[in-house]
C-alpha atoms as a PDB file:
ATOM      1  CA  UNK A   1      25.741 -34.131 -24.611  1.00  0.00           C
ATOM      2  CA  UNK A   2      27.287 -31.349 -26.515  1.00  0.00           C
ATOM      3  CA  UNK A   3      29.439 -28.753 -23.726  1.00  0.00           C
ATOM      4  CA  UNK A   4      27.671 -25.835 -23.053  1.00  0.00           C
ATOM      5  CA  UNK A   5      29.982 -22.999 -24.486  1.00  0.00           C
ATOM      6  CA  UNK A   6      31.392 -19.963 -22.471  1.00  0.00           C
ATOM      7  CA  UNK A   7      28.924 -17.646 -21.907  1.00  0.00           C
ATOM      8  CA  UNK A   8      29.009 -14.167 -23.618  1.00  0.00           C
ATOM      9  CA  UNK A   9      31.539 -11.276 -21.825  1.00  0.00           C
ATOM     10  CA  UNK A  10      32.856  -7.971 -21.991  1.00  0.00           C
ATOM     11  CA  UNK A  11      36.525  -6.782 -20.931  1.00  0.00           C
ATOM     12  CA  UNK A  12      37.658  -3.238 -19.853  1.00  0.00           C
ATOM     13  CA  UNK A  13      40.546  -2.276 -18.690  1.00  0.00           C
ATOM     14  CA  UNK A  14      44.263  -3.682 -17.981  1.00  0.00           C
ATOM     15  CA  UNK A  15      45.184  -4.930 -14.158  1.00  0.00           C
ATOM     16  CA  UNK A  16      46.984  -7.339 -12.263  1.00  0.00           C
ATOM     17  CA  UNK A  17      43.762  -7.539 -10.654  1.00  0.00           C
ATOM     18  CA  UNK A  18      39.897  -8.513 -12.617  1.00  0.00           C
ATOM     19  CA  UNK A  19      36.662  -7.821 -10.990  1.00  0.00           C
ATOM     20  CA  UNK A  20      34.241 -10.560 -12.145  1.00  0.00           C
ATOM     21  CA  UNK A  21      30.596  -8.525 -12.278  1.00  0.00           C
ATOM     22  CA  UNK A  22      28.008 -11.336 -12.306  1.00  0.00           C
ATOM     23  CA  UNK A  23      24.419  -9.797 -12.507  1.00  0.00           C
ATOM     24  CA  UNK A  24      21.228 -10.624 -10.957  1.00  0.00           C
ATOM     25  CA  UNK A  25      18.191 -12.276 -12.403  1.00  0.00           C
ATOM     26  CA  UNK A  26      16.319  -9.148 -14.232  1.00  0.00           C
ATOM     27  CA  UNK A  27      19.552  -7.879 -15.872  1.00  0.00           C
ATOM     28  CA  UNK A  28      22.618  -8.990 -18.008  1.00  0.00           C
ATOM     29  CA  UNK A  29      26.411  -7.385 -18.413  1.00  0.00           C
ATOM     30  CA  UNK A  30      25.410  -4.061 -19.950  1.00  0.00           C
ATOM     31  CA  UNK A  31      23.669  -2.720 -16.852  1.00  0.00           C
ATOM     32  CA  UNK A  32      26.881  -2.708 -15.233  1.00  0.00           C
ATOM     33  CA  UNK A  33      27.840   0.236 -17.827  1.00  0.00           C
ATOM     34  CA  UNK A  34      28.434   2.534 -14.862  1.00  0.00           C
ATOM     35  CA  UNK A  35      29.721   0.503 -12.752  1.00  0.00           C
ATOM     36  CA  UNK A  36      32.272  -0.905 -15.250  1.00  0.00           C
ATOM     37  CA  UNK A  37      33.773   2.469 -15.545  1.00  0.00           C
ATOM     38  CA  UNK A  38      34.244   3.434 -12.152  1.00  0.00           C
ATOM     39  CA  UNK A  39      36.002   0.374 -11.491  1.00  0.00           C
ATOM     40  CA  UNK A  40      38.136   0.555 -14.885  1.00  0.00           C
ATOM     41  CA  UNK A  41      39.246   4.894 -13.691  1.00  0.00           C
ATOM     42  CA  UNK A  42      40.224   3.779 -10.293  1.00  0.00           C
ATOM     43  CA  UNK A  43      42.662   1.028 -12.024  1.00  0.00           C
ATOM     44  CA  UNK A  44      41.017  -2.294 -12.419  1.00  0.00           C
ATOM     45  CA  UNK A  45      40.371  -4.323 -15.345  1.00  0.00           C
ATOM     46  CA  UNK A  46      36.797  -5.960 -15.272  1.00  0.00           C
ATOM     47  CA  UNK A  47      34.772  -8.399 -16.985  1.00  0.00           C
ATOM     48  CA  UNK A  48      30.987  -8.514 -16.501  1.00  0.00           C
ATOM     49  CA  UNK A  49      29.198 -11.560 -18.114  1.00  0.00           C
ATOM     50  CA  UNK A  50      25.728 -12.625 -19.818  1.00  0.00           C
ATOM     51  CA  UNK A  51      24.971 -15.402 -17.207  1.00  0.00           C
ATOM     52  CA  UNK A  52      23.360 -18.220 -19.346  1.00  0.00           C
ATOM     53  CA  UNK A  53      20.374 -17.679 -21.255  1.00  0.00           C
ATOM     54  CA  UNK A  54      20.822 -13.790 -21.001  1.00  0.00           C
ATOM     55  CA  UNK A  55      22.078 -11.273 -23.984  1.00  0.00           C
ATOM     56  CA  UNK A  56      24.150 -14.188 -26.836  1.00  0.00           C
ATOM     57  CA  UNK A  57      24.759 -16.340 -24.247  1.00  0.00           C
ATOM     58  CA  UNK A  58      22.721 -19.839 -24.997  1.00  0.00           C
ATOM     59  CA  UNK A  59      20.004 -20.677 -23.035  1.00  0.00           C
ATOM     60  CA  UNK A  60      20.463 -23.714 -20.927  1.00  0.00           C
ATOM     61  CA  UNK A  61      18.550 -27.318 -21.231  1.00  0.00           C
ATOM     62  CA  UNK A  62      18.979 -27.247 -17.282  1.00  0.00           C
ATOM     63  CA  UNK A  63      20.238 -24.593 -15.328  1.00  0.00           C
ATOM     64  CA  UNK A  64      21.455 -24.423 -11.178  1.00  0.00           C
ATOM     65  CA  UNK A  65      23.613 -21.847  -9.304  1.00  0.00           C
ATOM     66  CA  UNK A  66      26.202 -23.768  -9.079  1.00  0.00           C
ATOM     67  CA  UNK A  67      26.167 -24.890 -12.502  1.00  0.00           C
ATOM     68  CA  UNK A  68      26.305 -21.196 -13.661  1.00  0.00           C
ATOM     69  CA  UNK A  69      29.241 -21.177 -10.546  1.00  0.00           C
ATOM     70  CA  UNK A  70      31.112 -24.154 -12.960  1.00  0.00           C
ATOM     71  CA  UNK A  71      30.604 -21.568 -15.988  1.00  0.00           C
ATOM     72  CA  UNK A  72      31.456 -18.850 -13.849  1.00  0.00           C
ATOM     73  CA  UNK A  73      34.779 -20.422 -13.071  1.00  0.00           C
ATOM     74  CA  UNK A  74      35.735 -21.167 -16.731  1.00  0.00           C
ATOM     75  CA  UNK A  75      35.297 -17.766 -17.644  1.00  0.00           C
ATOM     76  CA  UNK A  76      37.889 -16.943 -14.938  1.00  0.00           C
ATOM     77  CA  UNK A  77      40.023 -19.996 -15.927  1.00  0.00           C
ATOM     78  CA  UNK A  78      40.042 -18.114 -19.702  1.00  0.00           C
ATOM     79  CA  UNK A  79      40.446 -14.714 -19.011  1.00  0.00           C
ATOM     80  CA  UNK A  80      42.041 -14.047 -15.733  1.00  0.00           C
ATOM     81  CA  UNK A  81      44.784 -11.952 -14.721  1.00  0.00           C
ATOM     82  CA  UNK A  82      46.724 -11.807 -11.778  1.00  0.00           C
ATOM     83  CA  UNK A  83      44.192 -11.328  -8.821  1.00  0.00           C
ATOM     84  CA  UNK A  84      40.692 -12.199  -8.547  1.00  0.00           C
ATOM     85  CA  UNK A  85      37.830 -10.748  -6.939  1.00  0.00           C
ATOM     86  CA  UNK A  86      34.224 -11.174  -7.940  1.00  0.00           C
ATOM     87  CA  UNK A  87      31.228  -8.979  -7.271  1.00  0.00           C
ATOM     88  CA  UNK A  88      27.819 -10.316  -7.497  1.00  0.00           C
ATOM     89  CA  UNK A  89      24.253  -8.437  -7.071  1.00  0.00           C
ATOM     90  CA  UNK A  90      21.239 -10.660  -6.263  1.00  0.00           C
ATOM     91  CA  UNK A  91      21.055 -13.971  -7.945  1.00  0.00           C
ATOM     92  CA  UNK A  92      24.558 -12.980  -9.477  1.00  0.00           C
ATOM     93  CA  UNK A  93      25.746 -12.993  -5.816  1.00  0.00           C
ATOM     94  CA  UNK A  94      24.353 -16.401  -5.031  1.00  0.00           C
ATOM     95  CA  UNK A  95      26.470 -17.196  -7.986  1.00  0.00           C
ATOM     96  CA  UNK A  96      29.678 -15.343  -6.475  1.00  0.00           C
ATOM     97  CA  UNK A  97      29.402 -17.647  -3.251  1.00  0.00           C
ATOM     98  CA  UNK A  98      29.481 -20.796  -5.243  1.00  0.00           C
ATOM     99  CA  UNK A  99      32.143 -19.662  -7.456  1.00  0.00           C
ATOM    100  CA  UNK A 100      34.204 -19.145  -4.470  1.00  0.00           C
ATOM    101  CA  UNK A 101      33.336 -22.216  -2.830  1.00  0.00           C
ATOM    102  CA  UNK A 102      33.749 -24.426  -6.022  1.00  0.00           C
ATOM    103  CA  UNK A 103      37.723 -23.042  -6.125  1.00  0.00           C
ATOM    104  CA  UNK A 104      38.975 -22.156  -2.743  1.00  0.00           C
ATOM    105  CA  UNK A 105      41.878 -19.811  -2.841  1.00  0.00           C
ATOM    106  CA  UNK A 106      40.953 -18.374  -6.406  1.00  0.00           C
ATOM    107  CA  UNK A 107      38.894 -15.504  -5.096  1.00  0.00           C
ATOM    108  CA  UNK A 108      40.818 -12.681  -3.399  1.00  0.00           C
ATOM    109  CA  UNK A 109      38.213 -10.751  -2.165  1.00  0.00           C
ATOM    110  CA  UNK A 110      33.886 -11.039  -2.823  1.00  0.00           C
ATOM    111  CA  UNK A 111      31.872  -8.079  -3.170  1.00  0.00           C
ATOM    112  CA  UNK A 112      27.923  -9.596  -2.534  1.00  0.00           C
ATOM    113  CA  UNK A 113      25.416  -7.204  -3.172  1.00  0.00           C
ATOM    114  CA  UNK A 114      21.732  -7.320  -2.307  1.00  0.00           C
ATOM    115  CA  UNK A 115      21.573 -11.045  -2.468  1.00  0.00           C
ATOM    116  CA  UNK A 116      21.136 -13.868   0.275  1.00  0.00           C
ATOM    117  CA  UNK A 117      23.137 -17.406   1.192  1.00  0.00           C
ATOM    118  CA  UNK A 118      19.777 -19.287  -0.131  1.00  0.00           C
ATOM    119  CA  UNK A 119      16.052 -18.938  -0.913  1.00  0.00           C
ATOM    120  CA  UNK A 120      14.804 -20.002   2.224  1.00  0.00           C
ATOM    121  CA  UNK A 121      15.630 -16.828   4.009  1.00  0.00           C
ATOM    122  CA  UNK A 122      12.556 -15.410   4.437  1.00  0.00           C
ATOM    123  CA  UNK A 123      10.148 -18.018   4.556  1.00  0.00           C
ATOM    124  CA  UNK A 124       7.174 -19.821   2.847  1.00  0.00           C
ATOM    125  CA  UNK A 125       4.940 -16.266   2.281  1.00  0.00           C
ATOM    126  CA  UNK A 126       8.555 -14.916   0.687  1.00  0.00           C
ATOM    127  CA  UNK A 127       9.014 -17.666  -1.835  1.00  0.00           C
ATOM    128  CA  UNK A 128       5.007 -17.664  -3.061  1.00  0.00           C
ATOM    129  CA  UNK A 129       5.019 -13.669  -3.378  1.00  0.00           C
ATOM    130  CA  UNK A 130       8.764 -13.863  -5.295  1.00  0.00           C
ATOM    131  CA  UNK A 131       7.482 -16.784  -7.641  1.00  0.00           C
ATOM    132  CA  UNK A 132       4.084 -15.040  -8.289  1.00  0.00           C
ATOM    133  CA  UNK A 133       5.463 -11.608  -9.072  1.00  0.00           C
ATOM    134  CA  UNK A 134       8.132 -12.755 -11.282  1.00  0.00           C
ATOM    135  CA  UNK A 135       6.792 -15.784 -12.754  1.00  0.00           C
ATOM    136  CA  UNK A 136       2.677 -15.213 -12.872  1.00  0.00           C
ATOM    137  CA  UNK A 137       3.239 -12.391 -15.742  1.00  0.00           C
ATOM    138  CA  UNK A 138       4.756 -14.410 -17.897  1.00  0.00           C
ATOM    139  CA  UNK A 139       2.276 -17.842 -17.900  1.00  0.00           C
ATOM    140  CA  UNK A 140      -0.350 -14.946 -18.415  1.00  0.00           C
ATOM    141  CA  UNK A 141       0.660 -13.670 -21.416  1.00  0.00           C
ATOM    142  CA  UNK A 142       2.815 -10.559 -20.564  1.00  0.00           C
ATOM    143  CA  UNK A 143       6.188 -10.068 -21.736  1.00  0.00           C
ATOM    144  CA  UNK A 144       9.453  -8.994 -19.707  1.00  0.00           C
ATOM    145  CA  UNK A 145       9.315  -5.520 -21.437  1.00  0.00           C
ATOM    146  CA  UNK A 146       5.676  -5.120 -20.599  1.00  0.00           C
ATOM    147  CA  UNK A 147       5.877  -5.619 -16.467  1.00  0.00           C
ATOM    148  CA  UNK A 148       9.218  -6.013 -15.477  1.00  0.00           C
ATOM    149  CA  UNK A 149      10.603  -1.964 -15.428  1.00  0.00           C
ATOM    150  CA  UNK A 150       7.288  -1.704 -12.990  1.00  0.00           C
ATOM    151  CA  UNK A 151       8.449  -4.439 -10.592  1.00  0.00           C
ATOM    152  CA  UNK A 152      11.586  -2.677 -10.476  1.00  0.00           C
ATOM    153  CA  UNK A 153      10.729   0.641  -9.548  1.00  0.00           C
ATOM    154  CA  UNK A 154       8.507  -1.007  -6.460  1.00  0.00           C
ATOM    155  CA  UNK A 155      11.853  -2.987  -5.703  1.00  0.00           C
ATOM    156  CA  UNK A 156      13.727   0.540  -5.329  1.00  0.00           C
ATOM    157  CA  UNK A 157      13.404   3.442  -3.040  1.00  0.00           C
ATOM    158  CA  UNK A 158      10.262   5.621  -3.982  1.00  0.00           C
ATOM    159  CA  UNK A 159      11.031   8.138  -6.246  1.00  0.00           C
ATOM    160  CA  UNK A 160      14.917   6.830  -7.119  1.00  0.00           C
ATOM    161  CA  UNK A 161      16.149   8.367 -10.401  1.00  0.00           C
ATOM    162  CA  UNK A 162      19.495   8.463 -11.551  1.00  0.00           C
ATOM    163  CA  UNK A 163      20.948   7.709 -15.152  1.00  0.00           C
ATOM    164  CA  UNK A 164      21.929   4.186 -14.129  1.00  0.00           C
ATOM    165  CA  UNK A 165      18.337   3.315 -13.300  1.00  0.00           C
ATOM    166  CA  UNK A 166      17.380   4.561 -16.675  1.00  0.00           C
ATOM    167  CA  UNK A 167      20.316   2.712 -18.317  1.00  0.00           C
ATOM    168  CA  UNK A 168      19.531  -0.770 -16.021  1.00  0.00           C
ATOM    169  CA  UNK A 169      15.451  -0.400 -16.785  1.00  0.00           C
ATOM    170  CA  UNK A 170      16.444  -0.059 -20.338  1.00  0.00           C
ATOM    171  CA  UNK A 171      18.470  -3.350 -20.737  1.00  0.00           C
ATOM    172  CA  UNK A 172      15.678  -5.183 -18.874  1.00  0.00           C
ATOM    173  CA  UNK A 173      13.300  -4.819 -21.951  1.00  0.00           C
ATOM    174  CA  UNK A 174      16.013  -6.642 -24.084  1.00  0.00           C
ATOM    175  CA  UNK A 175      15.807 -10.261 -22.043  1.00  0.00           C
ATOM    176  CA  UNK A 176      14.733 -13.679 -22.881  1.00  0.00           C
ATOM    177  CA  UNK A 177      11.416 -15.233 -21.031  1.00  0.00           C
ATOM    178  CA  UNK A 178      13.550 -18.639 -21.585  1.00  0.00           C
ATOM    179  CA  UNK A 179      16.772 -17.815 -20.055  1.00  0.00           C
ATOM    180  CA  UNK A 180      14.901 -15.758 -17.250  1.00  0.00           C
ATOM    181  CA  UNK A 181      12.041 -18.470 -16.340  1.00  0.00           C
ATOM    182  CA  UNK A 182      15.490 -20.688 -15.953  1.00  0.00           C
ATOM    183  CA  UNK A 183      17.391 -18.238 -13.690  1.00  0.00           C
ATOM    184  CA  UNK A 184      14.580 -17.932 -11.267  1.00  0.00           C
ATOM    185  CA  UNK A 185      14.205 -21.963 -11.309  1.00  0.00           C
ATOM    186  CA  UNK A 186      17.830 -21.942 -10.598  1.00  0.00           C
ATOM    187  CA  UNK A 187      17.337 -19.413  -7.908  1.00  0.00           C
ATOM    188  CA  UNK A 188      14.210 -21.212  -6.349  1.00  0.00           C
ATOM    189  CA  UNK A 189      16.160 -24.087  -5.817  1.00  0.00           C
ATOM    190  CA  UNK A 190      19.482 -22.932  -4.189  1.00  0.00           C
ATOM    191  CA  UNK A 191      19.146 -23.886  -0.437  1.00  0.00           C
ATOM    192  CA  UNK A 192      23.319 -24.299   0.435  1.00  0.00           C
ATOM    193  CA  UNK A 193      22.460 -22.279   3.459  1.00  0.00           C
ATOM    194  CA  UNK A 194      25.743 -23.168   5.199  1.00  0.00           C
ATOM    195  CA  UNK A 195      28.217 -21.913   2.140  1.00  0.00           C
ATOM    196  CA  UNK A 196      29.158 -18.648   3.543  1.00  0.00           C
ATOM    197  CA  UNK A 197      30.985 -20.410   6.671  1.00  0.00           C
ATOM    198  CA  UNK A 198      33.102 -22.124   3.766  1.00  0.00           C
ATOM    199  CA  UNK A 199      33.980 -18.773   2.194  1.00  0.00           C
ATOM    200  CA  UNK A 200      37.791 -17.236   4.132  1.00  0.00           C
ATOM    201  CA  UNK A 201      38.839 -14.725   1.975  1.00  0.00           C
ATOM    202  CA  UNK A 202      37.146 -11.114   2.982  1.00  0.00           C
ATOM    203  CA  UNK A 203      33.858 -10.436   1.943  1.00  0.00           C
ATOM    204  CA  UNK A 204      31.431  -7.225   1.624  1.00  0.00           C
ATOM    205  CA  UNK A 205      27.739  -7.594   2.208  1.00  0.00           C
ATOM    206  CA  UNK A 206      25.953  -4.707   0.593  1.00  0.00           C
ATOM    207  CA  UNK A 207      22.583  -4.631   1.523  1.00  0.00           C
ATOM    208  CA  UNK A 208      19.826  -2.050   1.196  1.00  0.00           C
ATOM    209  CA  UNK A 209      17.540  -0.931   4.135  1.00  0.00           C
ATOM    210  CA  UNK A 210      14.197  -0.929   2.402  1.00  0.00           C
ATOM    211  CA  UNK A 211      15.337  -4.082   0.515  1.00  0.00           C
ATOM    212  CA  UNK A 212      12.561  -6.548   0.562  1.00  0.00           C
ATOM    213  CA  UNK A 213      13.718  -9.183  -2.029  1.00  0.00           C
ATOM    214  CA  UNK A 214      17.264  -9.448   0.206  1.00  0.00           C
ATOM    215  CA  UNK A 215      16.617  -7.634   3.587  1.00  0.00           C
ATOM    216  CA  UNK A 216      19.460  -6.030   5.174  1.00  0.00           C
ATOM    217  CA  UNK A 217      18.445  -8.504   8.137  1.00  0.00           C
ATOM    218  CA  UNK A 218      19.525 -11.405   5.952  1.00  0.00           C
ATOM    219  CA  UNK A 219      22.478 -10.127   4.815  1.00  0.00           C
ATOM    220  CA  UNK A 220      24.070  -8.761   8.365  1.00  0.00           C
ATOM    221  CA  UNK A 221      23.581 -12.608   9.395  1.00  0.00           C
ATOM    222  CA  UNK A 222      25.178 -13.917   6.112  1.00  0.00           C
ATOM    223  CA  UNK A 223      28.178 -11.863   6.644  1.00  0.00           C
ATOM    224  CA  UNK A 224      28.587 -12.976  10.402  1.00  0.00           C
ATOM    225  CA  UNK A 225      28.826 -16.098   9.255  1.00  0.00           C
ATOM    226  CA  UNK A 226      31.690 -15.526   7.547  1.00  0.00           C
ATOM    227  CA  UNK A 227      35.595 -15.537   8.897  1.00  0.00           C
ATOM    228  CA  UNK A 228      36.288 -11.981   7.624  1.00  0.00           C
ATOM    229  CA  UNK A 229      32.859 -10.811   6.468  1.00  0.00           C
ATOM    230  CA  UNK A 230      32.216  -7.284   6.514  1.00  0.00           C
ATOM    231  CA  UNK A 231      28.596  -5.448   6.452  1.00  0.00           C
ATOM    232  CA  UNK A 232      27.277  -2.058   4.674  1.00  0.00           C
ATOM    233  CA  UNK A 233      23.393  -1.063   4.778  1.00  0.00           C
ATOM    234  CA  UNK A 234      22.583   1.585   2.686  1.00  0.00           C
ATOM    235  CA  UNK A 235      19.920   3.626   4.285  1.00  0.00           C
ATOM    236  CA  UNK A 236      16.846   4.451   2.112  1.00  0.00           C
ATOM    237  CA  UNK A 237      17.977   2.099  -0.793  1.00  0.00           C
ATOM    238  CA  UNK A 238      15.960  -0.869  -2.005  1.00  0.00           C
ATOM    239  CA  UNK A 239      17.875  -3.436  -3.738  1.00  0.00           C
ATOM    240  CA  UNK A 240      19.800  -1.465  -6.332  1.00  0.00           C
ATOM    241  CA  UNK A 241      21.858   0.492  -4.625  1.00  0.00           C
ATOM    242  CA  UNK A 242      24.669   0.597  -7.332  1.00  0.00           C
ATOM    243  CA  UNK A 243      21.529   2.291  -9.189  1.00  0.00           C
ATOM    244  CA  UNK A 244      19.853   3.993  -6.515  1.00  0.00           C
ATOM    245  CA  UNK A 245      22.690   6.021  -4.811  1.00  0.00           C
ATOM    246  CA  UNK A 246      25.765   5.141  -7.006  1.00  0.00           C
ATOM    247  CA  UNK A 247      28.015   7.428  -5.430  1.00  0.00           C
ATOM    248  CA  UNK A 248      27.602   5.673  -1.707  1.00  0.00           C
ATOM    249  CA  UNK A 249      27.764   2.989  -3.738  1.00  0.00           C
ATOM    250  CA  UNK A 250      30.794   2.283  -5.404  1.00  0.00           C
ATOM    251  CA  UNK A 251      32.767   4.177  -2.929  1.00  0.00           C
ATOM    252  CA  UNK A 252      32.197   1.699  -0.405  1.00  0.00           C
ATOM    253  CA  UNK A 253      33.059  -0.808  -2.733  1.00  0.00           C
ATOM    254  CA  UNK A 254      36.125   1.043  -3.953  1.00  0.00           C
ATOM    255  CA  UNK A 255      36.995   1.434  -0.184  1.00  0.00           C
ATOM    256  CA  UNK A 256      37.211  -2.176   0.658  1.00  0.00           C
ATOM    257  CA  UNK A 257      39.010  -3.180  -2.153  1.00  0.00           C
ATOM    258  CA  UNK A 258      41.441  -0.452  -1.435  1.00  0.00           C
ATOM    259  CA  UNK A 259      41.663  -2.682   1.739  1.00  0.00           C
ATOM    260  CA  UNK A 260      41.729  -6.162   0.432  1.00  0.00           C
ATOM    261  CA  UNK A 261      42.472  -6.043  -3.452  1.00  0.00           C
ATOM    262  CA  UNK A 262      44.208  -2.870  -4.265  1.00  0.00           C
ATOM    263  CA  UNK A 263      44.296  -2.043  -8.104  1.00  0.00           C
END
């Protein structure tokens, strides 16, 4: 079987240390725009990837978390500098636990943002109502671009604006049904509940308080389960709080690598 090839990328920046920006199911490396350069002005050099089957990146025969996680991990093995810390939101931060727990010792510090240790978190109701929302549209004939930038507003505060929301609701219309459909089978079926007691190196759960797709509940547990994990809820933020309030935002992200992974 021919080797799946790296997966698409964008560097910025020059560092000692490279923040890995893995995104989350609806999205791909460009809406990280913002985020991208506040990291890059406060002295980091990042590199934010098309997981597989998003943007050029080649849509998988099979796809898993923690085969994206082995992908994830030969992106770092090509382009890495000195330090390493990875920051993942959503599914991308399923994939940021694995790639930590696939090479321990690699990962400095782990930013996770509105994501969860697997999809049993919430329950039976949880998974049917995530699978119909995201999946249903598509066997009925809808494309991405028609219902998706709806489903996101409802998964953000009510009445958010900002330029990054416009920017990340933007890219959304560009994705692939076939890479997507794959990223949320790959999702559905990540149950390594008991990774985050693996991970030692400190970690940031960012979690929103009117998140419903990764409830702050969920991720306040998820970091207690791990040796140095450390907890944020944004109040009156849904699940894109990067998006939502980017100023809170990155600042608390810029704070604890200021702690943990200075530039």
């Amino acid at each position: 079987m021919r080797a799946y090839r790296l997966p698409d990328y964008l560097v910025s920046g020059e560092a000692d240390t490279t923040i890995y920006l893995l995104h989350g199911a609806y999205g791909s490396k460009e809406y990280f725009r913002y985020t991208t350069a506040r990291l890059v002005a406060a002295g980091y050099r990042v590199v934010a990837w098309d997981a597989p089957g998003y943007g050029t990146s080649e849509v998988p025969q099979q796809s898993s978390i923690a085969g994206m996680a082995e992908l994830a991990n030969r992106l770092i093995d090509a382009t890495h500098t000195r330090h390493t810390v990875v920051l993942g939101h959503s599914m991308g931060g399923m994939i940021a636990q694995k790639v930590a727990d696939q090479q321990p010792g690699r990962v400095k510090a782990l930013v996770l943002s509105a994501t969860a240790h697997t999809f049993n978190h919430s329950g039976p109701e949880w998974q049917a109502n995530f699978l119909k929302t995201r999946v249903a549209p598509l066997a009925g004939g809808r494309s991405i671009a028609e219902y998706a930038p709806d489903l996101l507003r409802t998964m953000m505060c009510p009445g958010a604006a900002s330029p990054e929301i416009d920017h990340a609701l933007y890219n959304i219309r560009q994705m692939d049904a076939a890479g997507f459909q794959k990223a949320i089978a790959a999702t559905a079926a990540y149950l390594e509940e008991d990774v985050p007691t693996r991970l030692k190196m400190p970690v940031l759960c960012i979690a929103g308080e009117l998140d419903a797709t990764c409830p702050a509940t969920v991720m306040k547990k998820m970091a207690g389960m791990m040796t140095q994990g450390e907890f944020h809820e944004m109040k009156d933020v849904g699940h894109y709080g990067w998006a939502e309030r980017p100023d809170e935002y990155h600042q608390v992200v810029l704070d604890f690598l200021a702690r943990h992974a200075p530039a």
